[in-house]
PDB file of N, CA and C in Angstrom:
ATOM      1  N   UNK A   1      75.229  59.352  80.982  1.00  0.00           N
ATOM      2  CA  UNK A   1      76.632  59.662  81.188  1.00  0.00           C
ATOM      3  C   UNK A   1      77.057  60.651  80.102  1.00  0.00           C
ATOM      4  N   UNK A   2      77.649  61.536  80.714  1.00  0.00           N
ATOM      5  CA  UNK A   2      78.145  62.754  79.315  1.00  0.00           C
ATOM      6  C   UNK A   2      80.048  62.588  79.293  1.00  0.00           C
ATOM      7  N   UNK A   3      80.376  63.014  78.330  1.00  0.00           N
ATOM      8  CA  UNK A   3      81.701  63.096  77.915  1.00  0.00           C
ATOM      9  C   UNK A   3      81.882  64.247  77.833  1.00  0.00           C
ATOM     10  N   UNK A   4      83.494  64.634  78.153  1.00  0.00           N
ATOM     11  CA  UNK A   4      83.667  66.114  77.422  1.00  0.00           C
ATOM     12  C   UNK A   4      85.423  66.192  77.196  1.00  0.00           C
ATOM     13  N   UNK A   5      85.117  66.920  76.738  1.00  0.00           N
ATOM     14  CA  UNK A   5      86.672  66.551  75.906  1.00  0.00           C
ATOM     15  C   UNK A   5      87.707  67.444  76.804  1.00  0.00           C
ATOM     16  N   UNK A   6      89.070  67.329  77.569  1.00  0.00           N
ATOM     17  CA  UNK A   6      89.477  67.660  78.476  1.00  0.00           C
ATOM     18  C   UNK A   6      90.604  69.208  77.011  1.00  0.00           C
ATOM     19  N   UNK A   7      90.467  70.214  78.031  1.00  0.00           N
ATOM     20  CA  UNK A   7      90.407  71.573  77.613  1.00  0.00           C
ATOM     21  C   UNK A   7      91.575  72.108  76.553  1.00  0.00           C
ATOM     22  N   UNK A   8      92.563  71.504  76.472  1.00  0.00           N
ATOM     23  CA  UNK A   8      93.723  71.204  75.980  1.00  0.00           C
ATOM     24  C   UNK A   8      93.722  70.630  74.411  1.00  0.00           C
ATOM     25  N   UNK A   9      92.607  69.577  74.785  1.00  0.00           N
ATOM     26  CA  UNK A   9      92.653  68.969  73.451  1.00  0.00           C
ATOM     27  C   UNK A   9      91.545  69.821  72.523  1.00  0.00           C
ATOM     28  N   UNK A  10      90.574  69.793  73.285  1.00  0.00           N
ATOM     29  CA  UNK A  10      89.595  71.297  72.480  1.00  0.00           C
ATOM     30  C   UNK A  10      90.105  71.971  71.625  1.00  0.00           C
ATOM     31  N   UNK A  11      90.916  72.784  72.564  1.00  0.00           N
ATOM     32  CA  UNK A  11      92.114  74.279  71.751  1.00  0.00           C
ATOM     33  C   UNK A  11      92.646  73.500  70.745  1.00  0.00           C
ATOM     34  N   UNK A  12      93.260  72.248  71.051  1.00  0.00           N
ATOM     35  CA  UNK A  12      93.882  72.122  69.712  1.00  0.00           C
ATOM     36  C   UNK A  12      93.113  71.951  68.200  1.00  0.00           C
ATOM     37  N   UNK A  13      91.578  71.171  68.682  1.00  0.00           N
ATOM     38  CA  UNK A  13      90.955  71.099  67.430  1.00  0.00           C
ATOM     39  C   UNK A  13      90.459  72.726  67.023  1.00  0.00           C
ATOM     40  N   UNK A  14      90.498  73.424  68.124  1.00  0.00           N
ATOM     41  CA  UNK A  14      90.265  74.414  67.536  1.00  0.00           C
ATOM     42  C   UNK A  14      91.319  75.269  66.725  1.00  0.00           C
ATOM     43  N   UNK A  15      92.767  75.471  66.991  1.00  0.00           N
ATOM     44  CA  UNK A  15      93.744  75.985  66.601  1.00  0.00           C
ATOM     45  C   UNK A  15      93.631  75.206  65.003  1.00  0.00           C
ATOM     46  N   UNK A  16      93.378  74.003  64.941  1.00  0.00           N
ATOM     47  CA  UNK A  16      93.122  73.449  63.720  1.00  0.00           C
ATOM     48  C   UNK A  16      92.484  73.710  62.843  1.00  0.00           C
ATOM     49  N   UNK A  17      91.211  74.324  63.508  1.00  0.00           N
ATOM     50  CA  UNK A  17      89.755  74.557  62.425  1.00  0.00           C
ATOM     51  C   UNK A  17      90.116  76.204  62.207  1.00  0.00           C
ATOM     52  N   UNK A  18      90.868  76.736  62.992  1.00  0.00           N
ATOM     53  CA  UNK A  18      91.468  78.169  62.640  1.00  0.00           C
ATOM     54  C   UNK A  18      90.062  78.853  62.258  1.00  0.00           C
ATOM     55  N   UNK A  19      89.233  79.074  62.212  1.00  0.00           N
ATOM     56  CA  UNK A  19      87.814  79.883  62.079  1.00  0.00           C
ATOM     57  C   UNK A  19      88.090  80.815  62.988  1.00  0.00           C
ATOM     58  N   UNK A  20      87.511  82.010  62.722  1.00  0.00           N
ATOM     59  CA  UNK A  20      87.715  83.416  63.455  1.00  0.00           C
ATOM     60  C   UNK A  20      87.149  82.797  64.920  1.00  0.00           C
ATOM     61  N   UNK A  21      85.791  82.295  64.808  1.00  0.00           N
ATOM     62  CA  UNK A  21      85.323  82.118  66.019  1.00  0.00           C
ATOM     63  C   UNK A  21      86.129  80.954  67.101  1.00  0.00           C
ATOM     64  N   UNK A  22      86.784  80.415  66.328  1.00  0.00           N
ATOM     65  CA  UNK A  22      87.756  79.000  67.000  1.00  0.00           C
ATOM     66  C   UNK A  22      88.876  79.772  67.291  1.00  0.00           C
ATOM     67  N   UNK A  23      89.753  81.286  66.603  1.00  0.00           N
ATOM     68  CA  UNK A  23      90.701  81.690  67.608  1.00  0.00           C
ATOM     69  C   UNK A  23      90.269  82.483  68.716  1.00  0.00           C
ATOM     70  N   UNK A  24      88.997  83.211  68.256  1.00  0.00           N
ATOM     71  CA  UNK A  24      88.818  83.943  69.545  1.00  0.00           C
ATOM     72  C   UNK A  24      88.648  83.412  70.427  1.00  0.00           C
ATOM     73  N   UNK A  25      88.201  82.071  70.746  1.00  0.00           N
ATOM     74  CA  UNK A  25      87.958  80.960  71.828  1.00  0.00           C
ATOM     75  C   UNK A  25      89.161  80.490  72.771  1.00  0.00           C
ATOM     76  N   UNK A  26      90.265  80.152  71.670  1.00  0.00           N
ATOM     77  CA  UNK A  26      91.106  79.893  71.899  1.00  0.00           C
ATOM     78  C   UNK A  26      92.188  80.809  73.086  1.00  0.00           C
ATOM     79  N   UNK A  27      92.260  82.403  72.627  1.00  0.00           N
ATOM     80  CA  UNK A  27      92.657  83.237  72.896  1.00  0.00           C
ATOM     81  C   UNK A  27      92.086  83.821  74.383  1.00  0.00           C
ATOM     82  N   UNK A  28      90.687  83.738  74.504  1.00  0.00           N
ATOM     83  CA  UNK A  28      89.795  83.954  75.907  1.00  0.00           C
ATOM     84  C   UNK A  28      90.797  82.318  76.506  1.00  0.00           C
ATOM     85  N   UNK A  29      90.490  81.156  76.181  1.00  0.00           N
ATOM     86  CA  UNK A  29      91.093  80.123  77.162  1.00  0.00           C
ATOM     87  C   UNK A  29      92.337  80.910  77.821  1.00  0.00           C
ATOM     88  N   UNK A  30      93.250  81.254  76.680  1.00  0.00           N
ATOM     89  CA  UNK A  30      94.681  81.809  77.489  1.00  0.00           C
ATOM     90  C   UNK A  30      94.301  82.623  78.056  1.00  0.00           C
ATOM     91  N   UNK A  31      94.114  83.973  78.025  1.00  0.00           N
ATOM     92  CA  UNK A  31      93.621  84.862  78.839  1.00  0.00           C
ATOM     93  C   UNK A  31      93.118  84.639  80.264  1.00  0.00           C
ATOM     94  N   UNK A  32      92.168  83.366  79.946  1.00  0.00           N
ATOM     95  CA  UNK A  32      91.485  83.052  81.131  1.00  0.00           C
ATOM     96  C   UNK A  32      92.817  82.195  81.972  1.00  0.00           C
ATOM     97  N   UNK A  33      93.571  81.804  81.801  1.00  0.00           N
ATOM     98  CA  UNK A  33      94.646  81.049  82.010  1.00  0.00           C
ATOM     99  C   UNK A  33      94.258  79.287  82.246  1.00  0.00           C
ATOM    100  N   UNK A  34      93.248  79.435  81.275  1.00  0.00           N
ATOM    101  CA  UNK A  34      92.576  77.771  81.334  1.00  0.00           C
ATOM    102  C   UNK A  34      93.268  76.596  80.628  1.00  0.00           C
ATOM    103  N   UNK A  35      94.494  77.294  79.951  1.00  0.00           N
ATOM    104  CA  UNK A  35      95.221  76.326  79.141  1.00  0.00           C
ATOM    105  C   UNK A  35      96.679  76.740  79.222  1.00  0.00           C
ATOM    106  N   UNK A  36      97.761  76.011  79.432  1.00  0.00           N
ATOM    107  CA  UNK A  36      98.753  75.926  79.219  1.00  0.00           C
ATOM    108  C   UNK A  36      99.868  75.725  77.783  1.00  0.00           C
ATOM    109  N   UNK A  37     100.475  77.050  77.733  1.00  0.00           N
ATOM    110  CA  UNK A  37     101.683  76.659  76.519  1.00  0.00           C
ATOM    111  C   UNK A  37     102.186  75.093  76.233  1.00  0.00           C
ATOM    112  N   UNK A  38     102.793  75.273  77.025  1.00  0.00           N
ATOM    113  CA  UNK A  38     103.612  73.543  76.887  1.00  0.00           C
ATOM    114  C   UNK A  38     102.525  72.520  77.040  1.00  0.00           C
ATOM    115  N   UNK A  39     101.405  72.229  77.854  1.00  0.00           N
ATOM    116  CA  UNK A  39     100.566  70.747  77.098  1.00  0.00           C
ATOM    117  C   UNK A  39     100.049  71.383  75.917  1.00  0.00           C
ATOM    118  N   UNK A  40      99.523  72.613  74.968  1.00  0.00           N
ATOM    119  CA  UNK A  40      99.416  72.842  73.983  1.00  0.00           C
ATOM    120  C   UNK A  40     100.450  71.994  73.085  1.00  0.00           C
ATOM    121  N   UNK A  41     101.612  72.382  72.849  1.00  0.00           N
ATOM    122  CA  UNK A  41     102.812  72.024  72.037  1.00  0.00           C
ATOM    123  C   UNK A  41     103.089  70.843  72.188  1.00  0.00           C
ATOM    124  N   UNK A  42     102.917  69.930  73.401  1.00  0.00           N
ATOM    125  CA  UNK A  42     102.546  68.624  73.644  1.00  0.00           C
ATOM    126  C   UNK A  42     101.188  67.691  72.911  1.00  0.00           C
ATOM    127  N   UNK A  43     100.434  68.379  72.842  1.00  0.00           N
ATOM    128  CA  UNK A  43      99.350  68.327  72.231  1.00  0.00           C
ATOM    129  C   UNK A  43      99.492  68.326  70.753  1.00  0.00           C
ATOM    130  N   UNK A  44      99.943  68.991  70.544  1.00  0.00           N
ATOM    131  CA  UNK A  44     100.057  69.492  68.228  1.00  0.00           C
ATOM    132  C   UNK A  44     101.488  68.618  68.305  1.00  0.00           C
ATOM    133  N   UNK A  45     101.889  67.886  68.907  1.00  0.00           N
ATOM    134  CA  UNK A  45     103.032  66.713  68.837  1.00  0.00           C
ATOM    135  C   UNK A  45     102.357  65.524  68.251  1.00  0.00           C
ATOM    136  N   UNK A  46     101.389  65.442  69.312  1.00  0.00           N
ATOM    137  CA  UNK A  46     100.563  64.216  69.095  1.00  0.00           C
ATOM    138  C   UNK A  46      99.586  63.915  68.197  1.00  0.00           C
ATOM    139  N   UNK A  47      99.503  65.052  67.756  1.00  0.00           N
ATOM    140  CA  UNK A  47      98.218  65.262  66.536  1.00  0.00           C
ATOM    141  C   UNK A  47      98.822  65.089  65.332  1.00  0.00           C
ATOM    142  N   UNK A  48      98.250  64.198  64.470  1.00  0.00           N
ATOM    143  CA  UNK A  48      98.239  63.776  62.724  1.00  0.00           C
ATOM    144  C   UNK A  48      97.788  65.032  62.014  1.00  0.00           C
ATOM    145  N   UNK A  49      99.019  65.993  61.951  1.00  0.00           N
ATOM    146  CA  UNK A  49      98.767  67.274  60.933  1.00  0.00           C
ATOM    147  C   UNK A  49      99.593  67.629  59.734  1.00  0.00           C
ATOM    148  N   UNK A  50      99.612  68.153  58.892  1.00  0.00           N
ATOM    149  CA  UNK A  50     100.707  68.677  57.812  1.00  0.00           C
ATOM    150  C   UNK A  50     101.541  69.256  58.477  1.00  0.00           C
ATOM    151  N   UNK A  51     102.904  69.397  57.793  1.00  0.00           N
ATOM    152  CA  UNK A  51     103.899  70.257  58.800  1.00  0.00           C
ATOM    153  C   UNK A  51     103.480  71.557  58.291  1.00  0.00           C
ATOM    154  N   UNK A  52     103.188  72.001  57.110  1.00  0.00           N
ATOM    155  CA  UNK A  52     102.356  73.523  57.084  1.00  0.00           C
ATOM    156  C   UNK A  52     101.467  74.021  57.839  1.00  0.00           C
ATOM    157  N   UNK A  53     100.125  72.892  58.363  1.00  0.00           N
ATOM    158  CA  UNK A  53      99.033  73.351  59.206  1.00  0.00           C
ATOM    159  C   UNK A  53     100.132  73.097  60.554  1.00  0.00           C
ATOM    160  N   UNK A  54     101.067  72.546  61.147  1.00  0.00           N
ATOM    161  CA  UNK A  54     101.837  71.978  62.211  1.00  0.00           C
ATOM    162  C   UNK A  54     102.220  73.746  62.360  1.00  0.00           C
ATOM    163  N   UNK A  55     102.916  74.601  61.650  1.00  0.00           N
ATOM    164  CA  UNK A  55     103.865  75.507  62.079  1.00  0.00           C
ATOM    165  C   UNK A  55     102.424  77.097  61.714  1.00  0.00           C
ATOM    166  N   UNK A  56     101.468  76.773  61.257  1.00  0.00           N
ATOM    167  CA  UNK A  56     100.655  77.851  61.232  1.00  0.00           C
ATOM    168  C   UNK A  56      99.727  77.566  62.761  1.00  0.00           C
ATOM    169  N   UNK A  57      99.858  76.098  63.497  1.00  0.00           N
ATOM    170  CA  UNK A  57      98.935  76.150  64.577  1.00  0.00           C
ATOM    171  C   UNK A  57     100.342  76.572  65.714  1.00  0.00           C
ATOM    172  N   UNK A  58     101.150  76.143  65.560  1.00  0.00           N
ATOM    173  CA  UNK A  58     102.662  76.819  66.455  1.00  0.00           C
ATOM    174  C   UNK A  58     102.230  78.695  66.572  1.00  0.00           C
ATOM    175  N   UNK A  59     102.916  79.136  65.743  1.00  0.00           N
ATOM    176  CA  UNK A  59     101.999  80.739  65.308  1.00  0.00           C
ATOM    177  C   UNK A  59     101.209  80.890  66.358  1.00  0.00           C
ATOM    178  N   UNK A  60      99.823  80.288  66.265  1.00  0.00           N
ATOM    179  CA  UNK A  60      98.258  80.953  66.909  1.00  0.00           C
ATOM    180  C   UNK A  60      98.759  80.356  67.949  1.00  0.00           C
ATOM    181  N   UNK A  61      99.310  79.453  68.916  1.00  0.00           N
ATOM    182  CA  UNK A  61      99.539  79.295  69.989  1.00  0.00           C
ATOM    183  C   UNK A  61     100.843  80.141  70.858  1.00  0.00           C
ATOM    184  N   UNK A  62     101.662  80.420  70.173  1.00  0.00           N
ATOM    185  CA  UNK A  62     102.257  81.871  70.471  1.00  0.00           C
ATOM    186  C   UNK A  62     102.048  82.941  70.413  1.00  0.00           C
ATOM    187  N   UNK A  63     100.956  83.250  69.205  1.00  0.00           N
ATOM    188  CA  UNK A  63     100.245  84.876  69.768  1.00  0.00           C
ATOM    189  C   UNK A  63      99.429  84.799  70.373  1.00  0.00           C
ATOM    190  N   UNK A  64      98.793  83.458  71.154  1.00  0.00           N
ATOM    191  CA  UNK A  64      97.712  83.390  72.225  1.00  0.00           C
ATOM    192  C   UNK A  64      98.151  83.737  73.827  1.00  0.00           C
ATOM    193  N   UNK A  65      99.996  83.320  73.472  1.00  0.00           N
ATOM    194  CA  UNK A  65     100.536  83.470  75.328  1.00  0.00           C
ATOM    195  C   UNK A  65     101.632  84.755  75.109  1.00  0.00           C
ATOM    196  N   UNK A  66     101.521  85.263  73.479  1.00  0.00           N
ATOM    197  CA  UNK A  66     102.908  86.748  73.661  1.00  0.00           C
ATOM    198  C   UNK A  66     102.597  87.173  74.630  1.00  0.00           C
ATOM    199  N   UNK A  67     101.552  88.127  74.622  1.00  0.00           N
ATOM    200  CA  UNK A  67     101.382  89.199  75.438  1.00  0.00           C
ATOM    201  C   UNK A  67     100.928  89.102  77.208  1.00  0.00           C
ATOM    202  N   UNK A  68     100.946  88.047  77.227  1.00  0.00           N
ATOM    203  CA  UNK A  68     101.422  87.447  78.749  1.00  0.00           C
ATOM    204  C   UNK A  68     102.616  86.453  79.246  1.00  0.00           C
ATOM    205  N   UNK A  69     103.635  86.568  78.146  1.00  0.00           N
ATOM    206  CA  UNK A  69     104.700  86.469  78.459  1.00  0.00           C
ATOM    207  C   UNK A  69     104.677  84.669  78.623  1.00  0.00           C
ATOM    208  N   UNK A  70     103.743  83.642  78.953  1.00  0.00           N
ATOM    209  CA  UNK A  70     103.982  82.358  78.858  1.00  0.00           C
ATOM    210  C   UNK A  70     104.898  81.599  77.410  1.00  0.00           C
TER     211      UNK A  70
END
């Protein structure tokens, strides 16, 4: 039996680990339109973060949907 972690929550550990290679990932998901703004922000609600790392992962999830307007 395999597990996999549903796509949403991914991005967020990735928006977390902020590594070049974890935004570019991140950024192809939006693009690809594989992830949604709002369960994102739903998501970094629910997550145990600093409010510093809280408003720098806000940031990378808004320059992931600017330029397509989500």
């Amino acid at each position: 039996m395999g597990l996999c972690l549903e796509v949403h929550d991914l991005a967020i550990s990735k928006y977390v680990a902020g590594r070049e290679k974890d935004l570019e990932f991140t950024a192809e998901l939006a693009r690809h339109a594989m992830t949604e703004p709002s369960t994102l922000r739903q998501r970094l609600r629910d997550t145990d973060v600093s409010p510093e790392l809280r408003t720098i992962v806000q940031a990378r999830i808004r320059r992931d949907f600017h330029s397509k307007g989500r």
